[in-house]
Protein backbone atom coordinates (compact mmCIF):
# COMPACT_ATOMS: atom_id res chain seq x y z
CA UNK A 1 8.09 -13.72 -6.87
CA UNK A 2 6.51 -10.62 -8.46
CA UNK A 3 2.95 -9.80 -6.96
CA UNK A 4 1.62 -8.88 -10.51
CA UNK A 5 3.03 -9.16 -13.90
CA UNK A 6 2.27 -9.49 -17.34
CA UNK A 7 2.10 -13.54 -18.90
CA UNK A 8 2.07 -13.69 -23.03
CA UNK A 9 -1.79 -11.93 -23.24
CA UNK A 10 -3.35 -11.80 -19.88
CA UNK A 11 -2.13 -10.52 -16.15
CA UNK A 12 -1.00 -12.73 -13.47
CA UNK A 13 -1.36 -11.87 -9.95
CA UNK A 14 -1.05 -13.78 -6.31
CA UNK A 15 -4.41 -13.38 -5.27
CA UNK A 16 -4.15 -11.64 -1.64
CA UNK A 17 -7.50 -12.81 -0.44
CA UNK A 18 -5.83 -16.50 -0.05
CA UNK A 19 -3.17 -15.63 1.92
CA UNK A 20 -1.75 -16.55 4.42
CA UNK A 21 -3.49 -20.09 3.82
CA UNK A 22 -2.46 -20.61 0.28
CA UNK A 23 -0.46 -18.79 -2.01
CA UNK A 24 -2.52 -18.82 -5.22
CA UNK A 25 -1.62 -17.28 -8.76
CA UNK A 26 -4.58 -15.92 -10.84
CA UNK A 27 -4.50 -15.35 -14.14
CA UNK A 28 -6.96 -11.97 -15.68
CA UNK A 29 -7.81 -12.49 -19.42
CA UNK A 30 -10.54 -9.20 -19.54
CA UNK A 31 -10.87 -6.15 -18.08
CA UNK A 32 -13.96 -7.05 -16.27
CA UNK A 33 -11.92 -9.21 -14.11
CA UNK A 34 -9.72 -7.46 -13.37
CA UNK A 35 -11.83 -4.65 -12.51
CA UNK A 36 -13.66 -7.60 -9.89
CA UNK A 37 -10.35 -8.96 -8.31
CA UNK A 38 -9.14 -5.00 -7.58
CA UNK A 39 -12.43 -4.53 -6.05
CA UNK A 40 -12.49 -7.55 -3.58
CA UNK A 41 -8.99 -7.05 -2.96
CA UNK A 42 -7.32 -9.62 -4.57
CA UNK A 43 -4.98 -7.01 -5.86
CA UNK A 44 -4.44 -3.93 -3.64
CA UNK A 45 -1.52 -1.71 -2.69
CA UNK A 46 -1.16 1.80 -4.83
CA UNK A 47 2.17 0.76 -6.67
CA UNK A 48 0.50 -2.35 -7.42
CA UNK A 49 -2.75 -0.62 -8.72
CA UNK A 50 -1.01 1.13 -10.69
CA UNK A 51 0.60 -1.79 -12.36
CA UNK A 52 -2.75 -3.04 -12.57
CA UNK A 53 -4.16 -0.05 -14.16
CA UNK A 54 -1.49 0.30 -17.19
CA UNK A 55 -1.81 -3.31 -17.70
CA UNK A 56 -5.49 -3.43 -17.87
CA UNK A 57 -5.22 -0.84 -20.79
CA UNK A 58 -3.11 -3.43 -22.31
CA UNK A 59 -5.96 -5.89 -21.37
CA UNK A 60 -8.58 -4.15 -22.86
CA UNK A 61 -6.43 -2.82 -26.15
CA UNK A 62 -6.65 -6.79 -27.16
CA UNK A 63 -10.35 -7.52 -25.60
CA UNK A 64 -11.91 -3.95 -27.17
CA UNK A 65 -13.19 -3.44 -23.49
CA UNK A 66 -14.24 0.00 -21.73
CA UNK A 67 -10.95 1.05 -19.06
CA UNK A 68 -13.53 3.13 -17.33
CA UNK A 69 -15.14 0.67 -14.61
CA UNK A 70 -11.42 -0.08 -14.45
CA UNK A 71 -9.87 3.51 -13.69
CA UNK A 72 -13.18 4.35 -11.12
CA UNK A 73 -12.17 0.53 -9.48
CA UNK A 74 -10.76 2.72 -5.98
CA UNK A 75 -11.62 5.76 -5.73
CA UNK A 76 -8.65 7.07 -2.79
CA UNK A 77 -6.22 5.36 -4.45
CA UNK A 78 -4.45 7.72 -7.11
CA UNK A 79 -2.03 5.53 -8.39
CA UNK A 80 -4.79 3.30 -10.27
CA UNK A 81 -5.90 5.77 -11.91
CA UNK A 82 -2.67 7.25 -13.17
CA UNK A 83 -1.51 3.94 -14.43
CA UNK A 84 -4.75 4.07 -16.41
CA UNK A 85 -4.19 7.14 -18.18
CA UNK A 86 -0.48 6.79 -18.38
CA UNK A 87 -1.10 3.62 -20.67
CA UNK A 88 -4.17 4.67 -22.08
CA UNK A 89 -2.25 7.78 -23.61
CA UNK A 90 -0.33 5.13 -26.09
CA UNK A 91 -3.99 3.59 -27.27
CA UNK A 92 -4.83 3.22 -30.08
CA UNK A 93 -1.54 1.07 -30.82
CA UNK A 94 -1.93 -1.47 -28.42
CA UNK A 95 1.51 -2.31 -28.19
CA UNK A 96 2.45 0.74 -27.08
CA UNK A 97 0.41 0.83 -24.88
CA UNK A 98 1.46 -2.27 -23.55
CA UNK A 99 5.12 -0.97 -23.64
CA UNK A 100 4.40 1.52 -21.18
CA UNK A 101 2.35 -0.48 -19.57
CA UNK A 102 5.86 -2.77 -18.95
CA UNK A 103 7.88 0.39 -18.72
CA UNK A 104 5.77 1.18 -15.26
CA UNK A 105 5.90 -2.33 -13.77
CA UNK A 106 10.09 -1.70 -14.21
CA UNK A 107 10.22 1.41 -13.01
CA UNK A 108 8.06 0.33 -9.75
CA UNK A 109 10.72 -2.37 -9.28
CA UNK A 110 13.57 0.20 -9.26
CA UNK A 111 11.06 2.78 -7.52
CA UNK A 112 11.10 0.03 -4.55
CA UNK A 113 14.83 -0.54 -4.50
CA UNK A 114 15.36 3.17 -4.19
CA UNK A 115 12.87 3.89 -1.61
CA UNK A 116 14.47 1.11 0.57
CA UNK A 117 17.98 2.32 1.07
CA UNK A 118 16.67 6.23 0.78
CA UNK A 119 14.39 5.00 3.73
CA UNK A 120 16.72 3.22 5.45
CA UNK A 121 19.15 5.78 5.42
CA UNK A 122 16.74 8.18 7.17
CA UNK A 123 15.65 5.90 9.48
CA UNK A 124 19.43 5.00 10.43
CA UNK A 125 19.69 8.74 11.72
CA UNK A 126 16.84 8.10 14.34
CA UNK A 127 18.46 5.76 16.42
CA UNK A 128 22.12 4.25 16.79
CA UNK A 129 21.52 0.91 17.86
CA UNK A 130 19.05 -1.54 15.72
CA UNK A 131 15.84 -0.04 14.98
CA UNK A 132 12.27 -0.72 16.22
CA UNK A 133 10.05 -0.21 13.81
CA UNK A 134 6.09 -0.01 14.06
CA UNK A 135 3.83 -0.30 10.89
CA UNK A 136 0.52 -0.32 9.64
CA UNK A 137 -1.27 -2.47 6.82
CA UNK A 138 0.91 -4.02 4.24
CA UNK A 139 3.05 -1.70 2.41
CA UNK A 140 5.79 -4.43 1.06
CA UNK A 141 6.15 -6.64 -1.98
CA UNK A 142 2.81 -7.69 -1.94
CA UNK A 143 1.48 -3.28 -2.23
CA UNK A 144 3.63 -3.47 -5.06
CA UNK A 145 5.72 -6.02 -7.76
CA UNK A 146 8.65 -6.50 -5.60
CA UNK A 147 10.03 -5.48 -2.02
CA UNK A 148 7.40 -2.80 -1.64
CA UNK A 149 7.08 1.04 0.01
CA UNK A 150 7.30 1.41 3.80
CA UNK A 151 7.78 -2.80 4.22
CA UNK A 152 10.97 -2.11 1.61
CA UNK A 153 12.58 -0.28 4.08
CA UNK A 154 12.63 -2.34 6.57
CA UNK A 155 13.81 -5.26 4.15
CA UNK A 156 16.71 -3.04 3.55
CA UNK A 157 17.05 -2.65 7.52
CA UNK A 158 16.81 -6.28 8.33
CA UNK A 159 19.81 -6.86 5.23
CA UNK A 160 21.77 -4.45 6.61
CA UNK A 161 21.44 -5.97 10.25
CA UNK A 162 19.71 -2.93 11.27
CA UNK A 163 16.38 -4.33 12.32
CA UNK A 164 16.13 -5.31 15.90
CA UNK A 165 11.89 -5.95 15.45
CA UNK A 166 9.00 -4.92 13.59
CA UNK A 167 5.57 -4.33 15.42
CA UNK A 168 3.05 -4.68 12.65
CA UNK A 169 -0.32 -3.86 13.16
CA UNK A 170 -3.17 -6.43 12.50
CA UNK A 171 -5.15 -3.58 10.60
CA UNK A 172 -8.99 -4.06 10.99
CA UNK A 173 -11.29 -5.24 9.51
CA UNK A 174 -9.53 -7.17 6.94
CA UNK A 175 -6.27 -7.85 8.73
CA UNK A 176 -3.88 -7.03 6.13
CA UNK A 177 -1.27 -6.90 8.74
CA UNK A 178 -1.84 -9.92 10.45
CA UNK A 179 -2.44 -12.07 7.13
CA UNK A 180 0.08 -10.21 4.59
CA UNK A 181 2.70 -8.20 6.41
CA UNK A 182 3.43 -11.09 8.82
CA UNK A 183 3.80 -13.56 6.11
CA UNK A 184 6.07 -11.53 4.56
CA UNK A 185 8.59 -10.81 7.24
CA UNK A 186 8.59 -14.81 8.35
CA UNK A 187 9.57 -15.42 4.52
CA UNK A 188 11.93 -12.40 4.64
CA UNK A 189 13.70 -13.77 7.97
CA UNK A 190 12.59 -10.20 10.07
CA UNK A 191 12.01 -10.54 13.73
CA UNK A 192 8.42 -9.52 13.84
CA UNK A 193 5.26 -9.20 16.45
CA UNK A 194 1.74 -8.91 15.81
CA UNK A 195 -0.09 -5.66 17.57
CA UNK A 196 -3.57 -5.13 17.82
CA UNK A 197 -4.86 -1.87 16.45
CA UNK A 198 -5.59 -0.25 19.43
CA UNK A 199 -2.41 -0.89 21.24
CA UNK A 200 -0.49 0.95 18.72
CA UNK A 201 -0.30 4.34 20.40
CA UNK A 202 0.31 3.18 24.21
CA UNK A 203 2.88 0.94 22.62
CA UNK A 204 4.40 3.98 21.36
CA UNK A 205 3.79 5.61 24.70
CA UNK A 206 5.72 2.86 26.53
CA UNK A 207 8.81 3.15 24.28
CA UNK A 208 8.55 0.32 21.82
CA UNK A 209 9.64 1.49 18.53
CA UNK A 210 12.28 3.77 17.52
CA UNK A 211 10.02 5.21 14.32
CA UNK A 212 6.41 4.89 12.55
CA UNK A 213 6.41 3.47 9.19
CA UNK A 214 3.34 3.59 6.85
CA UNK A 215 2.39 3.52 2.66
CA UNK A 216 -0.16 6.09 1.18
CA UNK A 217 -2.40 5.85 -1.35
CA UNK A 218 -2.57 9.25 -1.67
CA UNK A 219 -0.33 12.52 -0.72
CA UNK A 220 -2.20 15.62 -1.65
CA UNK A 221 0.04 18.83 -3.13
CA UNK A 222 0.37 20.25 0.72
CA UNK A 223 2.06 17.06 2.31
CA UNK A 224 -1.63 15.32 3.60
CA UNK A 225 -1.62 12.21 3.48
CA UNK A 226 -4.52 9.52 3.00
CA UNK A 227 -3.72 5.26 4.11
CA UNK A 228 -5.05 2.56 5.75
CA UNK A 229 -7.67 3.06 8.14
CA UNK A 230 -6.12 3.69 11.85
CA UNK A 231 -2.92 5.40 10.53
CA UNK A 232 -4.12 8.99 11.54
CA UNK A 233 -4.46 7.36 15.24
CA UNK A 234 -0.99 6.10 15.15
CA UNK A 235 0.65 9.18 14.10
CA UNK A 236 -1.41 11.23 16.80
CA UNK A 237 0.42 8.75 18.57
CA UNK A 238 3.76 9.05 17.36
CA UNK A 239 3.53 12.80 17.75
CA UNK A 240 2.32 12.70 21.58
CA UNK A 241 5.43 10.28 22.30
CA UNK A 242 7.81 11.88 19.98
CA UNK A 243 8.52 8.98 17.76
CA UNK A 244 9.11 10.17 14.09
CA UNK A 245 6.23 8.67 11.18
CA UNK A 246 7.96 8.52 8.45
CA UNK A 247 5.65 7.99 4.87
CA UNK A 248 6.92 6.11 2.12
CA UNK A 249 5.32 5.86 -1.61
CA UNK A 250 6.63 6.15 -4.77
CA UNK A 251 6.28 9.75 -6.46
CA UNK A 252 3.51 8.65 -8.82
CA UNK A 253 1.50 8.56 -4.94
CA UNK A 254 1.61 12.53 -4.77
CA UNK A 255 -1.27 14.24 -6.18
CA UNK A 256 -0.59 17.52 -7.24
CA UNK A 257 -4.53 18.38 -8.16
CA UNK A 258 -5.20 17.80 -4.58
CA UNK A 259 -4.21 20.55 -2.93
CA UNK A 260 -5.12 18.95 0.48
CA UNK A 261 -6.06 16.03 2.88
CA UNK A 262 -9.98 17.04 3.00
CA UNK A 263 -10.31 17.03 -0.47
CA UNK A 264 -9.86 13.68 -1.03
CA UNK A 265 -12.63 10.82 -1.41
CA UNK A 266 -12.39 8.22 0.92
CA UNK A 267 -13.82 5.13 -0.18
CA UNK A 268 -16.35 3.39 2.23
CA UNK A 269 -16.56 0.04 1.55
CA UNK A 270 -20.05 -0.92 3.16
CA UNK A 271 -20.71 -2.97 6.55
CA UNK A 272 -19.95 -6.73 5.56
CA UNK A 273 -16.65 -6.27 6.08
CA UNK A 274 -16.75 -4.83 9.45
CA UNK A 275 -19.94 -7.36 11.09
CA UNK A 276 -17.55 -10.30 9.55
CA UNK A 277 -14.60 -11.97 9.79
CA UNK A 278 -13.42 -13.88 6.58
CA UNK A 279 -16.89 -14.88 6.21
CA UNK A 280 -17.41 -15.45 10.24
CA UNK A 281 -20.32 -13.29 11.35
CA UNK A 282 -19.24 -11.44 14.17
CA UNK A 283 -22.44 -8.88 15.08
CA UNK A 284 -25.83 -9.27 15.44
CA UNK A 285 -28.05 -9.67 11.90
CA UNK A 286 -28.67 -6.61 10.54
CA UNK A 287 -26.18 -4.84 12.29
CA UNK A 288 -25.42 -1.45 10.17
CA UNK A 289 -21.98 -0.11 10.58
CA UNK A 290 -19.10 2.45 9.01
CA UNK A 291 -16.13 1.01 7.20
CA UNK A 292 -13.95 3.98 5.68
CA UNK A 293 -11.05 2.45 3.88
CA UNK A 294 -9.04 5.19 4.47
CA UNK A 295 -8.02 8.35 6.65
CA UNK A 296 -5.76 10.88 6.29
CA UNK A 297 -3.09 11.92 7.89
CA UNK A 298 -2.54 16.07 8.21
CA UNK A 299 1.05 16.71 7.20
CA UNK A 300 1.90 18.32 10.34
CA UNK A 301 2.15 15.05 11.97
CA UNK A 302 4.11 13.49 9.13
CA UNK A 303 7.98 13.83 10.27
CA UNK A 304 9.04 12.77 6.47
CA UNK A 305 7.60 11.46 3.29
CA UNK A 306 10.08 9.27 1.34
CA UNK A 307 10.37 8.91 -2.40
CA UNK A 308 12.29 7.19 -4.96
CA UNK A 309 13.57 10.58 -5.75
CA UNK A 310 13.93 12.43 -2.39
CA UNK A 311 12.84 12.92 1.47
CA UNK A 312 10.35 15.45 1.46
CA UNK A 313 9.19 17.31 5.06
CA UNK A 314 6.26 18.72 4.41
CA UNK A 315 5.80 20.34 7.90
């Protein structure tokens, strides 16, 4: 089941938010919601935000709406934005525009596949029995149309009888690992636990995983690398305990007009989502609080970033 696709003149796309209580389908006829389910997560994931992007051009070529509320949606994120202005090049003709549009969705599919086995392959070389693997957020089918980034991998593991367990982190404050990533390894057949956030690193300490695995929604020109909230901690983490972290996003993830990690906006996404829990207040009234989406990641702590098109090592 693809995570996003395009249906005769509108977008189709599970809506994340539901899970893991119901899987439910939406369907976007107008830019302006689309624009409202990427910002309350509905959609999320860079490969999938860029499918999102490219086919809201597509959208908006038919509805004669502005992309711009669209391509500013998430700001860390570069892979919205690209998919914006890759389709948007093709306007006015909006079936071309839509072509490309289609042309991205297929090559995130085949983006996936390769990033799997390259991943894999790497990860094989770390350890000669079945691998432990540790991850953050939700980097698999779900992030993107099919299989997914750092989640595809260890698909290709768990095929390939590879996969003794995966440790996936519950990922305050909206718990994309414990609602998403643990769905999808029960439907995938993975054995799977669920780790709090903060137990990540002494797990690591103790020995429990053989390697890190983690997405990005951004990887500046030097290597830097910006994800999920809490991945910086696990790979300060990894690094003490000399477990290798190991990045995986597609190419269109790397940002060559960032040259670095502190250059790039991190998106704070305001205190509901911290003093809640799916609607459960959780703090006092009035309770103010932080909530970056996002950290990054300095490149020196990064033992490999994988693409479709190569391993790079950016220490």
């Amino acid at each position: 089941m693809r995570t996003i696709d395009w249906a005769g003149d509108a977008i189709e796309m599970i809506d994340q938010t539901s899970l893991p209580d119901r899987l439910e389908v939406l369907r976007i006829t107008t830019v302006a919601g689309l624009v409202e389910a990427i910002r309350r997560l509905a959609v999320r994931g860079a490969p999938a935000l860029g499918v999102a992007g490219a086919l809201g051009v597509a959208l908006a070529a038919r509805t004669g709406e502005s992309i711009d509320a669209l391509r500013a949606a998430r700001p860390t994120a570069v892979n919205l934005a690209w998919g914006v202005d890759q389709a948007a090049a093709r306007l006015p003709d909006a079936e071309a525009a839509l072509k490309r549009a289609l042309e991205i969705r297929d090559a995130d599919i085949a983006a996936c596949v390769a990033m799997g086995v390259r991943g894999a392959d790497l990860v094989e070389t770390f350890a000669e029995r079945p691998v432990r693997v540790m991850t953050i957020c939700n980097t698999g089918g779900l992030a993107a149309v099919e299989r997914g980034t750092a989640l595809g991998v260890v698909q290709t593991l768990h095929e390939r009888g590879r996969l003794a367990e995966a440790l996936a982190l519950e990922t305050r404050p909206l718990l994309q690992g414990a609602r998403l990533t643990t769905w999808e390894l029960a439907r995938m057949g993975a054995r799977h636990r669920l780790v709090a956030d903060s137990a990540g690193p002494f797990l690591l300490a103790r020995g429990h995983a053989d390697v890190v695995l983690t997405g990005a929604d951004r990887i500046a020109a030097n290597g830097d690398t910006a994800n999920k909230i809490g991945t910086y901690a696990l790979a300060l983490g990894a690094r003490r305990a000399g477990v290798p972290f190991v990045v995986v996003a597609p190419e269109s993830t790397i940002d060559a007009g960032t040259s670095s990690g502190d250059k790039i906006e991190i998106e704070d996404r305001g205190a509901g989502e911290v003093v809640t829990i799916r609607g459960v207040q959780v703090a006092p009234e009035g309770t103010r609080a932080l909530n970056p989406a996002f950290d990054v990641t300095p490149r020196d702590l990064i033992t490999a970033i994988v693409t479709e098109d190569r391993v790079w090592r950016p220490r």
